[in-house]
PDB file of N, CA and C in Angstrom:
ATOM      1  N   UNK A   1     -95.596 110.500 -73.413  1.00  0.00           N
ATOM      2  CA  UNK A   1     -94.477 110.815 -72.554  1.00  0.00           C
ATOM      3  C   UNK A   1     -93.345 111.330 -73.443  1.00  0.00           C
ATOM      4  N   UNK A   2     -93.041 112.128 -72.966  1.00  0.00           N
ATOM      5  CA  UNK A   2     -91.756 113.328 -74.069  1.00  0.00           C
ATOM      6  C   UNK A   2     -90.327 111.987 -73.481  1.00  0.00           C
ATOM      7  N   UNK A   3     -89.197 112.482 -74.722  1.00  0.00           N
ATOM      8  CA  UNK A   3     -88.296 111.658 -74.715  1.00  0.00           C
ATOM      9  C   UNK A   3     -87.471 111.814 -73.775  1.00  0.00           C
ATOM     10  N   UNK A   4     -87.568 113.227 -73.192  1.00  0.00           N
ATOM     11  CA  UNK A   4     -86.687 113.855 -72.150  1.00  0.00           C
ATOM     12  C   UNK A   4     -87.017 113.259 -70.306  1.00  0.00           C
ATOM     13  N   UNK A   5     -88.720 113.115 -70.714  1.00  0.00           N
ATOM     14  CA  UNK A   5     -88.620 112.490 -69.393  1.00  0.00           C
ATOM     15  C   UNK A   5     -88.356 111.353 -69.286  1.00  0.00           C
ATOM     16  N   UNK A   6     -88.543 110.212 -70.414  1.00  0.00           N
ATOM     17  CA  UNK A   6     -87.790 108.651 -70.446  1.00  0.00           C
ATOM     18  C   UNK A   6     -86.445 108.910 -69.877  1.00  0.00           C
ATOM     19  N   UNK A   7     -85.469 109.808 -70.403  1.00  0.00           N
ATOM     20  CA  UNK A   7     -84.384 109.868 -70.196  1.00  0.00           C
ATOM     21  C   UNK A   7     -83.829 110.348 -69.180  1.00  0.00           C
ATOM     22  N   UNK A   8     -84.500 111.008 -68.339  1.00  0.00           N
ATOM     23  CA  UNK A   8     -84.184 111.706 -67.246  1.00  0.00           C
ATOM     24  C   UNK A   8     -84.509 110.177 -66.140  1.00  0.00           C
ATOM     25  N   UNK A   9     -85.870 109.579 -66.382  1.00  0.00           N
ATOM     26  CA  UNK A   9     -86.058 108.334 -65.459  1.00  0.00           C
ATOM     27  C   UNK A   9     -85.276 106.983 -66.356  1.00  0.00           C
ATOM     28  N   UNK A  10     -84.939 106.862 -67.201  1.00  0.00           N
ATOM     29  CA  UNK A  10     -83.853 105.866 -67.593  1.00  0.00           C
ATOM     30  C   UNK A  10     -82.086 106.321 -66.683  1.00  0.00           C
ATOM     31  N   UNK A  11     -82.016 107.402 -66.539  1.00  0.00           N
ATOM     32  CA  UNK A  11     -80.566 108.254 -66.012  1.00  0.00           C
ATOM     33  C   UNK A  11     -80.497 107.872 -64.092  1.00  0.00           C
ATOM     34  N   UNK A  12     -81.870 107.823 -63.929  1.00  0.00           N
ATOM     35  CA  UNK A  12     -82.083 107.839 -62.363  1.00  0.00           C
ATOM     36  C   UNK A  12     -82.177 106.492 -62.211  1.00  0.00           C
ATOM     37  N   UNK A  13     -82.577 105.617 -62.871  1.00  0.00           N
ATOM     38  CA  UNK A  13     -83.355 104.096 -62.716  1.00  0.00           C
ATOM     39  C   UNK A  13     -81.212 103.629 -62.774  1.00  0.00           C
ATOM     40  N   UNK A  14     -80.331 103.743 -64.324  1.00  0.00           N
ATOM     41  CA  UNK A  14     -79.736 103.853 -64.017  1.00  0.00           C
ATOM     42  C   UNK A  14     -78.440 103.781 -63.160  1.00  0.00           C
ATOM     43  N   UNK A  15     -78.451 104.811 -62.939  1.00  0.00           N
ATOM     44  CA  UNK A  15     -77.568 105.471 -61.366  1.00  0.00           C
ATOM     45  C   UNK A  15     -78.016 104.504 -60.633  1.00  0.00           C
ATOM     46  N   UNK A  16     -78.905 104.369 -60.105  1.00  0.00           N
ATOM     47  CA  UNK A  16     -79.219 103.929 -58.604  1.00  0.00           C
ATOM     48  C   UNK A  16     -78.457 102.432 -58.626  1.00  0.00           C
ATOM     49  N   UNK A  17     -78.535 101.535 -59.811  1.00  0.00           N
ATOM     50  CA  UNK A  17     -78.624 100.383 -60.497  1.00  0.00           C
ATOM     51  C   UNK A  17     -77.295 100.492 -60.566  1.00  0.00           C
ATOM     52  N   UNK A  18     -76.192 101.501 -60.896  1.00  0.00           N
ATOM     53  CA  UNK A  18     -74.782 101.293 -60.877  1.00  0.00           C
ATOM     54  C   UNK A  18     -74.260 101.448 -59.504  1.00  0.00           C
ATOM     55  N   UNK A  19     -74.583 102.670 -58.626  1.00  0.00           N
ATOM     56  CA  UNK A  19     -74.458 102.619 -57.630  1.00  0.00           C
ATOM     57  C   UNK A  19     -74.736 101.530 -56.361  1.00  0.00           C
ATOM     58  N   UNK A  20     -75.884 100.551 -56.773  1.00  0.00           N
ATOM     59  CA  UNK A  20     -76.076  99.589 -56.013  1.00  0.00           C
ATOM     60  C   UNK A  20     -74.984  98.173 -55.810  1.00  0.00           C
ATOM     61  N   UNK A  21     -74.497  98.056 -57.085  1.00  0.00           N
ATOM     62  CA  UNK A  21     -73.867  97.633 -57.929  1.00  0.00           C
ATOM     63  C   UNK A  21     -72.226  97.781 -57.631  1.00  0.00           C
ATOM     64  N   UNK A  22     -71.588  98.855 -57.247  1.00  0.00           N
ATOM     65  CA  UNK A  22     -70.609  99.784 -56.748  1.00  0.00           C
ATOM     66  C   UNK A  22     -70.939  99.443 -55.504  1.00  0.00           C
ATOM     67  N   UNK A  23     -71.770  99.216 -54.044  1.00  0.00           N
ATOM     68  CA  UNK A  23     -71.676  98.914 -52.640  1.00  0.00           C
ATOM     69  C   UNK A  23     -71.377  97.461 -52.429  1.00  0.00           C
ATOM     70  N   UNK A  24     -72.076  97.166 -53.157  1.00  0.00           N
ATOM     71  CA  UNK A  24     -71.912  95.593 -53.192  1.00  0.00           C
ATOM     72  C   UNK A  24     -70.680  94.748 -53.719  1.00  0.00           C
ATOM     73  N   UNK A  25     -70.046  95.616 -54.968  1.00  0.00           N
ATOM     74  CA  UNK A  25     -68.259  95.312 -54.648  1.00  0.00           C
ATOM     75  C   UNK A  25     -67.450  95.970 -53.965  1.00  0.00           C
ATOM     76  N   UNK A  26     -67.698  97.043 -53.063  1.00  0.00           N
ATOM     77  CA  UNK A  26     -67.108  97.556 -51.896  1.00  0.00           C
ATOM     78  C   UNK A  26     -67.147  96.120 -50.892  1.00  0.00           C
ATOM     79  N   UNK A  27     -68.711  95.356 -50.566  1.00  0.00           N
ATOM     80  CA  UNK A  27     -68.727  94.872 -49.509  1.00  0.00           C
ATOM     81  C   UNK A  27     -67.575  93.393 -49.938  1.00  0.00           C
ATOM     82  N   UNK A  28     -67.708  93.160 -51.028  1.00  0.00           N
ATOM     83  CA  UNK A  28     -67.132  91.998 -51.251  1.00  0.00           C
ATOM     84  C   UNK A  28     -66.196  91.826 -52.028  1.00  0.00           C
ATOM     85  N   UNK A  29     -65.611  93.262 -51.856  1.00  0.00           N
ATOM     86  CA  UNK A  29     -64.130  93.549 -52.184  1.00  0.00           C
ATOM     87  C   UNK A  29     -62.890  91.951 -52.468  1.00  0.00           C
ATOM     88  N   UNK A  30     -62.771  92.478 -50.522  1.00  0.00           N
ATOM     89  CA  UNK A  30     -61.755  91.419 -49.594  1.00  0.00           C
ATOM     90  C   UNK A  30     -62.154  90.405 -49.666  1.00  0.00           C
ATOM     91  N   UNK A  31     -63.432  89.746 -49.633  1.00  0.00           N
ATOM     92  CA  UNK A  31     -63.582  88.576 -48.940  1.00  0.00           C
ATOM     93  C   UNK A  31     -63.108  87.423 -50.014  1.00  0.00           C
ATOM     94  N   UNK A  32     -62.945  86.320 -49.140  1.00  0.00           N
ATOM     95  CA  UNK A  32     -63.331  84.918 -50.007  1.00  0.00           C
ATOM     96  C   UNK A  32     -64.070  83.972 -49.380  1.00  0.00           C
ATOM     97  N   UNK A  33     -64.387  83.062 -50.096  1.00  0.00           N
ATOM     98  CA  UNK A  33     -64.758  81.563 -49.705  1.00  0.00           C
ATOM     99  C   UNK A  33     -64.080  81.233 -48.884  1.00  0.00           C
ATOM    100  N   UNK A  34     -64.947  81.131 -47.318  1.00  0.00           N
ATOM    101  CA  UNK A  34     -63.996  80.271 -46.128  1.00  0.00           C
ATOM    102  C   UNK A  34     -65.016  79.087 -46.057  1.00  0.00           C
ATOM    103  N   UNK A  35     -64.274  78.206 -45.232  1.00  0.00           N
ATOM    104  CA  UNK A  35     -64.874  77.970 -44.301  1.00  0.00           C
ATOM    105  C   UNK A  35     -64.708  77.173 -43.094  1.00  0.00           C
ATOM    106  N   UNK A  36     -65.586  77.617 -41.744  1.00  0.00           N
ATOM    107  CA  UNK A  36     -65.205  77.729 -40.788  1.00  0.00           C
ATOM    108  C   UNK A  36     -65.733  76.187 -39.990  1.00  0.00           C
ATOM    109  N   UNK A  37     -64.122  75.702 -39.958  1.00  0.00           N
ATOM    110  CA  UNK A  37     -64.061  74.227 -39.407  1.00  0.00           C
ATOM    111  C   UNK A  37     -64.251  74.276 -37.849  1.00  0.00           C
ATOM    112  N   UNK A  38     -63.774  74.970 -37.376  1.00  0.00           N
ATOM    113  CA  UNK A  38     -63.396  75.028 -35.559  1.00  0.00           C
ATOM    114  C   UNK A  38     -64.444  76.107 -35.195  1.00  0.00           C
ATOM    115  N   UNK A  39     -64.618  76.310 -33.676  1.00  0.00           N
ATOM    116  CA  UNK A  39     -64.971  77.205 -33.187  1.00  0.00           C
ATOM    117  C   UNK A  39     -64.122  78.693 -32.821  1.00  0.00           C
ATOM    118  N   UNK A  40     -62.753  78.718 -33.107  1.00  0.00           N
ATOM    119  CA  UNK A  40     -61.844  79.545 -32.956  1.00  0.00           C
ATOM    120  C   UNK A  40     -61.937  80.865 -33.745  1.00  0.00           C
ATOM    121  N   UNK A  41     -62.544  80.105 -34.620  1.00  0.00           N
ATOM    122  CA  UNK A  41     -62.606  81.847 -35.734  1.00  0.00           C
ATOM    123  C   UNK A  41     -64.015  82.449 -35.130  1.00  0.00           C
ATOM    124  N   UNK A  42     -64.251  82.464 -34.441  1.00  0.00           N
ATOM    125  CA  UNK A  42     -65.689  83.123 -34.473  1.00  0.00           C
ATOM    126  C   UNK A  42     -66.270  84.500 -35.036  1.00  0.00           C
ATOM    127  N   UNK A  43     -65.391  85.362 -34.592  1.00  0.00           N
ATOM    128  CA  UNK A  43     -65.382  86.740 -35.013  1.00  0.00           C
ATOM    129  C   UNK A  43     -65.199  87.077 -36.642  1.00  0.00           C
ATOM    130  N   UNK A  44     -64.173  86.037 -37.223  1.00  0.00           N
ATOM    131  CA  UNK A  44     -64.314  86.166 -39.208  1.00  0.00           C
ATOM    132  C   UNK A  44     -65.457  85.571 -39.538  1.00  0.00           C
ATOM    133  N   UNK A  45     -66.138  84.491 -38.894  1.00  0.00           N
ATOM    134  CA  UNK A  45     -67.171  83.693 -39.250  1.00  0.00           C
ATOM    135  C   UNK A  45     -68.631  84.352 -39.223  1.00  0.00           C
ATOM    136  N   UNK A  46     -68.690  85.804 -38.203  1.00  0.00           N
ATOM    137  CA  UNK A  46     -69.800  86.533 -37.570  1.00  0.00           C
ATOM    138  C   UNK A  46     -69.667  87.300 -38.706  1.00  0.00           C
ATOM    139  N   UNK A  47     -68.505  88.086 -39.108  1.00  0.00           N
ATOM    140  CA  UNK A  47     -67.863  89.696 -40.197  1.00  0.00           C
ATOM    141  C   UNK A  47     -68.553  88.492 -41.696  1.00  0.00           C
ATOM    142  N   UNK A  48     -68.207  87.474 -41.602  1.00  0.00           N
ATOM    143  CA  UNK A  48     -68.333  87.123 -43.137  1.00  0.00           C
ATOM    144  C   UNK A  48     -69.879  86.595 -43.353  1.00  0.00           C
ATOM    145  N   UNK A  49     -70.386  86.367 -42.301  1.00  0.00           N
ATOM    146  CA  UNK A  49     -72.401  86.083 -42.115  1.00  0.00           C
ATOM    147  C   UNK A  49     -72.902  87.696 -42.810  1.00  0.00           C
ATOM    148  N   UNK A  50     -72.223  87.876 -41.790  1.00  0.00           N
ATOM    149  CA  UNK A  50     -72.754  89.661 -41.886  1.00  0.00           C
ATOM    150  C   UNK A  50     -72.415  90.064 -43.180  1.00  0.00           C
ATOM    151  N   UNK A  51     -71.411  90.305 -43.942  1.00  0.00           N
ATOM    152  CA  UNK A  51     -71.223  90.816 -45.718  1.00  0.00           C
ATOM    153  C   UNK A  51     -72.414  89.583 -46.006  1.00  0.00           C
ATOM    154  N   UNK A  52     -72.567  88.459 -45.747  1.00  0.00           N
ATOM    155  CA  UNK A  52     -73.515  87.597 -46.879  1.00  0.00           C
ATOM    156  C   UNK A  52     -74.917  87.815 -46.517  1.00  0.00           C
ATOM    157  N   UNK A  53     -75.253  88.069 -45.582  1.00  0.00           N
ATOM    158  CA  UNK A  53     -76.588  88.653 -44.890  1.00  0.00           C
ATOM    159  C   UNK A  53     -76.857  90.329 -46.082  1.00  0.00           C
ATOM    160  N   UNK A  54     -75.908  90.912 -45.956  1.00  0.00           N
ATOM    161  CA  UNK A  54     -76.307  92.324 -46.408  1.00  0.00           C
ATOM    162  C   UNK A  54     -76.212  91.888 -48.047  1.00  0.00           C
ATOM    163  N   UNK A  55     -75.393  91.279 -48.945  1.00  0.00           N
ATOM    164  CA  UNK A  55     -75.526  90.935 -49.975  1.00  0.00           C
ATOM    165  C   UNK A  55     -76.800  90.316 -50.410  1.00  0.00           C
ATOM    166  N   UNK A  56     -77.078  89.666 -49.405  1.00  0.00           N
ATOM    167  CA  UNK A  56     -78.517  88.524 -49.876  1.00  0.00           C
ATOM    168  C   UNK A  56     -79.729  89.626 -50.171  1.00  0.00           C
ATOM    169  N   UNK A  57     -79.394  90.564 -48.952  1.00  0.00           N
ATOM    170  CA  UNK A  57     -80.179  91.403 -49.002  1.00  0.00           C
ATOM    171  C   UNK A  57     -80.543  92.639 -49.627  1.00  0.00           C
ATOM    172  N   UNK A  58     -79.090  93.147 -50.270  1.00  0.00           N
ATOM    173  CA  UNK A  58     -79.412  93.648 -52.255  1.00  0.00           C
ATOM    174  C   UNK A  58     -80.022  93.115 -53.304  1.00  0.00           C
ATOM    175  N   UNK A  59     -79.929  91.781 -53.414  1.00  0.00           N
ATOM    176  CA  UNK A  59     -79.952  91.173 -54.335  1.00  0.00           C
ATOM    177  C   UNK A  59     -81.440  91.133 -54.605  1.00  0.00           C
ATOM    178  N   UNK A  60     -82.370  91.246 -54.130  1.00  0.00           N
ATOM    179  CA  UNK A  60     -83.737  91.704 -54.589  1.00  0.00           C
ATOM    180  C   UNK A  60     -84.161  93.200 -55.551  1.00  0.00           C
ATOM    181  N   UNK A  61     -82.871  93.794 -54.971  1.00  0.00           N
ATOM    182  CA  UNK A  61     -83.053  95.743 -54.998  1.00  0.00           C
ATOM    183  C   UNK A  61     -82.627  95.732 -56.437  1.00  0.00           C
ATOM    184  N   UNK A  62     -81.295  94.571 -56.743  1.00  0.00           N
ATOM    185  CA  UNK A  62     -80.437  94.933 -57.683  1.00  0.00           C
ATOM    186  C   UNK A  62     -81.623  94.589 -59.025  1.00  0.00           C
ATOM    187  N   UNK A  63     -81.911  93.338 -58.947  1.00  0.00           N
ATOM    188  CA  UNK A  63     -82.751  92.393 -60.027  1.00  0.00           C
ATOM    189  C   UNK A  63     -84.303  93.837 -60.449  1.00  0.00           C
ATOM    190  N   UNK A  64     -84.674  93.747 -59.276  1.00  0.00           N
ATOM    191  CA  UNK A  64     -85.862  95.124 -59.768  1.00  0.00           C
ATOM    192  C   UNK A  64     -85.047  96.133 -60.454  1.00  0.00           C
ATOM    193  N   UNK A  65     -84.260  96.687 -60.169  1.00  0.00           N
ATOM    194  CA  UNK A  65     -83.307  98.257 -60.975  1.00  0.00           C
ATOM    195  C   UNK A  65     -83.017  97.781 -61.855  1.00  0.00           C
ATOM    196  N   UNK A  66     -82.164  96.831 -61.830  1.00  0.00           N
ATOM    197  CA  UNK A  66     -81.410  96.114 -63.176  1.00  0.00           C
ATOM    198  C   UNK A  66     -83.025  95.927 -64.788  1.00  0.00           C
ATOM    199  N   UNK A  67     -83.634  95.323 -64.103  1.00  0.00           N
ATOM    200  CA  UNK A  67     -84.412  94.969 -64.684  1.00  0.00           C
ATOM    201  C   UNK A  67     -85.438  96.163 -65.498  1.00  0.00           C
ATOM    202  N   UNK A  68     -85.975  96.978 -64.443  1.00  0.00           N
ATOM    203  CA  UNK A  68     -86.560  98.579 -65.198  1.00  0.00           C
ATOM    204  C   UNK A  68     -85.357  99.152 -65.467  1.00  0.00           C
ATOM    205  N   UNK A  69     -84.504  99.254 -65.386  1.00  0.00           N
ATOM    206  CA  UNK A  69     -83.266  99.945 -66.019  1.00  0.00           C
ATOM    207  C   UNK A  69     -83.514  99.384 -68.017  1.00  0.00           C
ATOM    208  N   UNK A  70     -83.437  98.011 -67.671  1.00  0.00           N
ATOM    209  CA  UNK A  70     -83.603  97.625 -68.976  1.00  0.00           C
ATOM    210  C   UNK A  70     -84.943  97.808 -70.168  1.00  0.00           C
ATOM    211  N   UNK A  71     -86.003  97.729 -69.267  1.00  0.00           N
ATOM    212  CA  UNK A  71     -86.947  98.177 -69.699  1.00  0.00           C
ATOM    213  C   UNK A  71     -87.205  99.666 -70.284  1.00  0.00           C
ATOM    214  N   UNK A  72     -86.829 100.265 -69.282  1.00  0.00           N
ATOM    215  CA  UNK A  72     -86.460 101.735 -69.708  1.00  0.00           C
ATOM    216  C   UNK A  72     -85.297 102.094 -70.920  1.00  0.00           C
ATOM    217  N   UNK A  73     -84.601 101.285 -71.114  1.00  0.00           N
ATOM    218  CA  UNK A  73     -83.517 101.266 -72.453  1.00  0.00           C
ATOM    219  C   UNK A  73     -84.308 100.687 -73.736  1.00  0.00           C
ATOM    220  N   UNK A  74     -85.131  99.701 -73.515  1.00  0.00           N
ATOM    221  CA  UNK A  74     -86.307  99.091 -74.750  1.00  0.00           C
ATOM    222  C   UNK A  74     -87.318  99.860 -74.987  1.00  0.00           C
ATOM    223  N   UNK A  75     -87.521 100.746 -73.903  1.00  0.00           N
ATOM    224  CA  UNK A  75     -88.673 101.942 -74.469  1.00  0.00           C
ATOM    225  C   UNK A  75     -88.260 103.295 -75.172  1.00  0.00           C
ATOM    226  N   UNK A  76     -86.947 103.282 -74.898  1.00  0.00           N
ATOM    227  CA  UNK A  76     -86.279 104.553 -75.290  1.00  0.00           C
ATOM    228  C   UNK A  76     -85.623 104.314 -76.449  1.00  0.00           C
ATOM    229  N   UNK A  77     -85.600 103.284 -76.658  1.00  0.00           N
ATOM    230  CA  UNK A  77     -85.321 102.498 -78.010  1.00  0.00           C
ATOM    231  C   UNK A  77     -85.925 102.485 -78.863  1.00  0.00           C
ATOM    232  N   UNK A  78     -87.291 101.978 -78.707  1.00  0.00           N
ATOM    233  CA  UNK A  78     -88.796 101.639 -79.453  1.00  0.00           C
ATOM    234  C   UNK A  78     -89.157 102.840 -79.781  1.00  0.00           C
ATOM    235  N   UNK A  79     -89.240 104.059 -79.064  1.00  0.00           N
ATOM    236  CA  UNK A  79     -90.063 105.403 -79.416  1.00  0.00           C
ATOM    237  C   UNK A  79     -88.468 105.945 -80.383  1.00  0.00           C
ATOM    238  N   UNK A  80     -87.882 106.133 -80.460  1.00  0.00           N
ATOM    239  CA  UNK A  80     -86.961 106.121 -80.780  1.00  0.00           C
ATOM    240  C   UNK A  80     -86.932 105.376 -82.273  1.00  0.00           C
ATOM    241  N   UNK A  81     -86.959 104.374 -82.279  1.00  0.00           N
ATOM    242  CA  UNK A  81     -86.961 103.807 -83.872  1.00  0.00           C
ATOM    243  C   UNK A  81     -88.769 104.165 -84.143  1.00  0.00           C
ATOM    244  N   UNK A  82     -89.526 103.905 -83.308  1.00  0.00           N
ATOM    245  CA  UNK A  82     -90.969 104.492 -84.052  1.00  0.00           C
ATOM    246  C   UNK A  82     -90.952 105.781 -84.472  1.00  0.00           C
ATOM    247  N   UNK A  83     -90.538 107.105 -84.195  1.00  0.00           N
ATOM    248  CA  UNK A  83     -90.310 108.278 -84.175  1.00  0.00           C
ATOM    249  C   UNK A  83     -89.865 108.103 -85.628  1.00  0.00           C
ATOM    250  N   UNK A  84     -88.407 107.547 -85.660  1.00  0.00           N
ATOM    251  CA  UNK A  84     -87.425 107.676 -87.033  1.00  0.00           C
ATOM    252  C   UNK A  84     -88.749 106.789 -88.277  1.00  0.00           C
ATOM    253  N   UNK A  85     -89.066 105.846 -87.712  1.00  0.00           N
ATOM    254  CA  UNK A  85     -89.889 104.967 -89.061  1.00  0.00           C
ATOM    255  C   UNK A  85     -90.906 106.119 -89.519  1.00  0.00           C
ATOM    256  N   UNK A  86     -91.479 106.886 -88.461  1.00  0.00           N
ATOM    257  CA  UNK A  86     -92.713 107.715 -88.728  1.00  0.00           C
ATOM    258  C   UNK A  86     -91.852 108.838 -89.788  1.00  0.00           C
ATOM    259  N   UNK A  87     -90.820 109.515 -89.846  1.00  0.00           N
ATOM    260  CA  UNK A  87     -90.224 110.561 -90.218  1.00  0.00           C
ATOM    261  C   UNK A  87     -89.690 109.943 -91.689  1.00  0.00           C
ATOM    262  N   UNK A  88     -89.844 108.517 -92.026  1.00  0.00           N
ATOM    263  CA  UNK A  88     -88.961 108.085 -92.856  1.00  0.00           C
ATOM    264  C   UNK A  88     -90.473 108.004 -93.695  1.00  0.00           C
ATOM    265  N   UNK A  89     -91.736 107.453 -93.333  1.00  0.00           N
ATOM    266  CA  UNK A  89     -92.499 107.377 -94.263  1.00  0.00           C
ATOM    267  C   UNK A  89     -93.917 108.098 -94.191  1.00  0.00           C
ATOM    268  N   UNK A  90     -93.419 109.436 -94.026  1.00  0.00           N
ATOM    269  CA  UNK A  90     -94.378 110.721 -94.206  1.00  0.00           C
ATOM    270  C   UNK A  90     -93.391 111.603 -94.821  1.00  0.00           C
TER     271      UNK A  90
END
């Protein structure tokens, strides 16, 4: 595999991985730690299920990207210092 295509799928793996990353402090910008004693709040109590529902539900997406993101930085690394060791002792 040429170094250009590591880097082109390390750039995309990436992105997606910052961008995911970037929605998820959009969603949880505002919020804080409530919590809901009475039945009166209903409507902040439904808005704040809902941001923790959709968060819960990155958090699988993030750990896979995050994770080949990194992998993809240890391979581009490795060919990378193997390349230089090969050039250093030939």
């Amino acid at each position: 595999m040429s170094m250009q295509l590591m880097l082109i799928i390390w750039a995309a793996l990436t992105a997606c991985f910052l961008a995911l990353l970037a929605y998820r402090g959009t969603l949880t910008r505002y919020e804080e730690d409530q919590l809901f004693l009475s039945d009166s709040n209903t409507v902040e109590k439904t808005e704040q299920m809902e941001i923790v529902r959709k968060v819960n539900r990155l958090q699988p997406m993030l750990r896979v990207l995050g994770g080949a993101a990194g992998l993809a930085t240890a391979g581009i690394i490795g060919v990378y210092v193997y390349s230089a060791w090969q050039a250093l002792t030939h």
